[in-house]
PDB file of N, CA and C in Angstrom:
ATOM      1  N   UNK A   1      19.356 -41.886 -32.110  1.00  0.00           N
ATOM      2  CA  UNK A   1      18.544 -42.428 -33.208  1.00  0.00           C
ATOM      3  C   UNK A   1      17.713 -41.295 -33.817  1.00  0.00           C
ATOM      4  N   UNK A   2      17.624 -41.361 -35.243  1.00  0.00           N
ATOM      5  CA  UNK A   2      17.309 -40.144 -35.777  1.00  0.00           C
ATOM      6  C   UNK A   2      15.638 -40.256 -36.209  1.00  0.00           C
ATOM      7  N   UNK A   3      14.840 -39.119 -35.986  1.00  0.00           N
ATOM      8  CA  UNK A   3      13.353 -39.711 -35.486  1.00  0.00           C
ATOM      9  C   UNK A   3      12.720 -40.295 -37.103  1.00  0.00           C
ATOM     10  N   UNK A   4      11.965 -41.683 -36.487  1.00  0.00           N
ATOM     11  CA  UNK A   4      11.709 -42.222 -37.410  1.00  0.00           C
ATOM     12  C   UNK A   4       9.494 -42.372 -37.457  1.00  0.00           C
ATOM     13  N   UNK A   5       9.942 -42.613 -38.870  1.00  0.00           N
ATOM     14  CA  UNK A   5       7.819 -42.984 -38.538  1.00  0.00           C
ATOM     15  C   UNK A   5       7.106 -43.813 -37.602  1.00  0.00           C
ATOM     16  N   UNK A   6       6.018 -43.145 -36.846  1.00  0.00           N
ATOM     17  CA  UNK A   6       5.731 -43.912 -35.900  1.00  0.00           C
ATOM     18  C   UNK A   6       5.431 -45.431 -36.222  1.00  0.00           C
ATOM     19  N   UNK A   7       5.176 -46.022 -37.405  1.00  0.00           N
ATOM     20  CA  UNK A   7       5.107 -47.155 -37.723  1.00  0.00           C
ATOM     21  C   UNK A   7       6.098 -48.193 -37.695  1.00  0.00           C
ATOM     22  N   UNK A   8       7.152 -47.204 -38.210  1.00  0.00           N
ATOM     23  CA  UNK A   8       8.913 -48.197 -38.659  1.00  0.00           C
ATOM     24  C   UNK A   8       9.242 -48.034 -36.678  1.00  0.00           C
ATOM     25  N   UNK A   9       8.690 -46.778 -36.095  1.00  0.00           N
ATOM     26  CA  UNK A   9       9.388 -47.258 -34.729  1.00  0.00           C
ATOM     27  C   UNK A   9       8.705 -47.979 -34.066  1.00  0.00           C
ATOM     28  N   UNK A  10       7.168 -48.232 -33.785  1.00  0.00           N
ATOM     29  CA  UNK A  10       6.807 -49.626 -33.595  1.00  0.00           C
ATOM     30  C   UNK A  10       6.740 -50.866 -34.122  1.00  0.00           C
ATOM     31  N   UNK A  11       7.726 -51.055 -35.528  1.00  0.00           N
ATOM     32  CA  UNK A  11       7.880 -52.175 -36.051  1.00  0.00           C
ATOM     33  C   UNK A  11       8.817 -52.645 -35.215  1.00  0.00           C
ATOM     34  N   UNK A  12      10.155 -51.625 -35.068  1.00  0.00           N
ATOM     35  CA  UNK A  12      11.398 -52.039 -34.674  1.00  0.00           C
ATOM     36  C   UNK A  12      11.344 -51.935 -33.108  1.00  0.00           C
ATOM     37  N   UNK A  13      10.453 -50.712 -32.767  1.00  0.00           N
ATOM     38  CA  UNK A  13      10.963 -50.856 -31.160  1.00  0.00           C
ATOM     39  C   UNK A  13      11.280 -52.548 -30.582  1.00  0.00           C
ATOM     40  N   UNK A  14      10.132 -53.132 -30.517  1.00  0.00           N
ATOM     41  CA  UNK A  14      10.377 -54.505 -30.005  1.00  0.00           C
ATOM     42  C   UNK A  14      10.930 -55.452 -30.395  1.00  0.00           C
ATOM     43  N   UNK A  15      12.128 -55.461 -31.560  1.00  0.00           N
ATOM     44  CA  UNK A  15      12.941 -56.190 -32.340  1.00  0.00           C
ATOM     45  C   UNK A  15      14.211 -55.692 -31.825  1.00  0.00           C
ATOM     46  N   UNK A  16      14.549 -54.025 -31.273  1.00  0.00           N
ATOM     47  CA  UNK A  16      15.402 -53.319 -30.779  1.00  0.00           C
ATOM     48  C   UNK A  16      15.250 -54.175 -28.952  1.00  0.00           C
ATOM     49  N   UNK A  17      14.691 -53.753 -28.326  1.00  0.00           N
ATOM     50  CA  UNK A  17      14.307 -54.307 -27.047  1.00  0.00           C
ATOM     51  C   UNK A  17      14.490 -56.218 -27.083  1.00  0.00           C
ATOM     52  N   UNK A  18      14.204 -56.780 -28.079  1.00  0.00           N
ATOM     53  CA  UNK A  18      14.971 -58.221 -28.308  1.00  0.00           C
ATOM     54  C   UNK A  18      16.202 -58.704 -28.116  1.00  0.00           C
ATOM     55  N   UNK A  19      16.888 -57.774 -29.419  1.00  0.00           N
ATOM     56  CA  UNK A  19      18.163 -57.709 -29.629  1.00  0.00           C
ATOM     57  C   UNK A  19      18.951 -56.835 -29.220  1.00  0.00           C
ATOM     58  N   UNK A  20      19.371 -57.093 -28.356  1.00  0.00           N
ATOM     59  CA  UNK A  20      20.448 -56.028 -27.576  1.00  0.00           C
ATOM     60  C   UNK A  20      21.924 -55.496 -28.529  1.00  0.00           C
ATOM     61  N   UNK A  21      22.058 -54.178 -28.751  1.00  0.00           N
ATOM     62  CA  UNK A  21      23.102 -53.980 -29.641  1.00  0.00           C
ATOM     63  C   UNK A  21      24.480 -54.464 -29.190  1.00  0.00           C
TER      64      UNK A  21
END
C-alpha cells in the first residue's frame, strides 16, 4: 500500500480491518 495521509489512513485503517480483502 502506497503511503497515504495520516488522515485518509485513519479513515480507512478500520474500514480495512472490517473488511477483509
Amino acid at each position: 500500500m502506497p503511503p497515504l495521509p495520516l488522515y485518509i489512513r485513519l479513515g480507512l485503517g478500520p474500514v480495512l480491518l472490517q473488511h477483509p480483502p
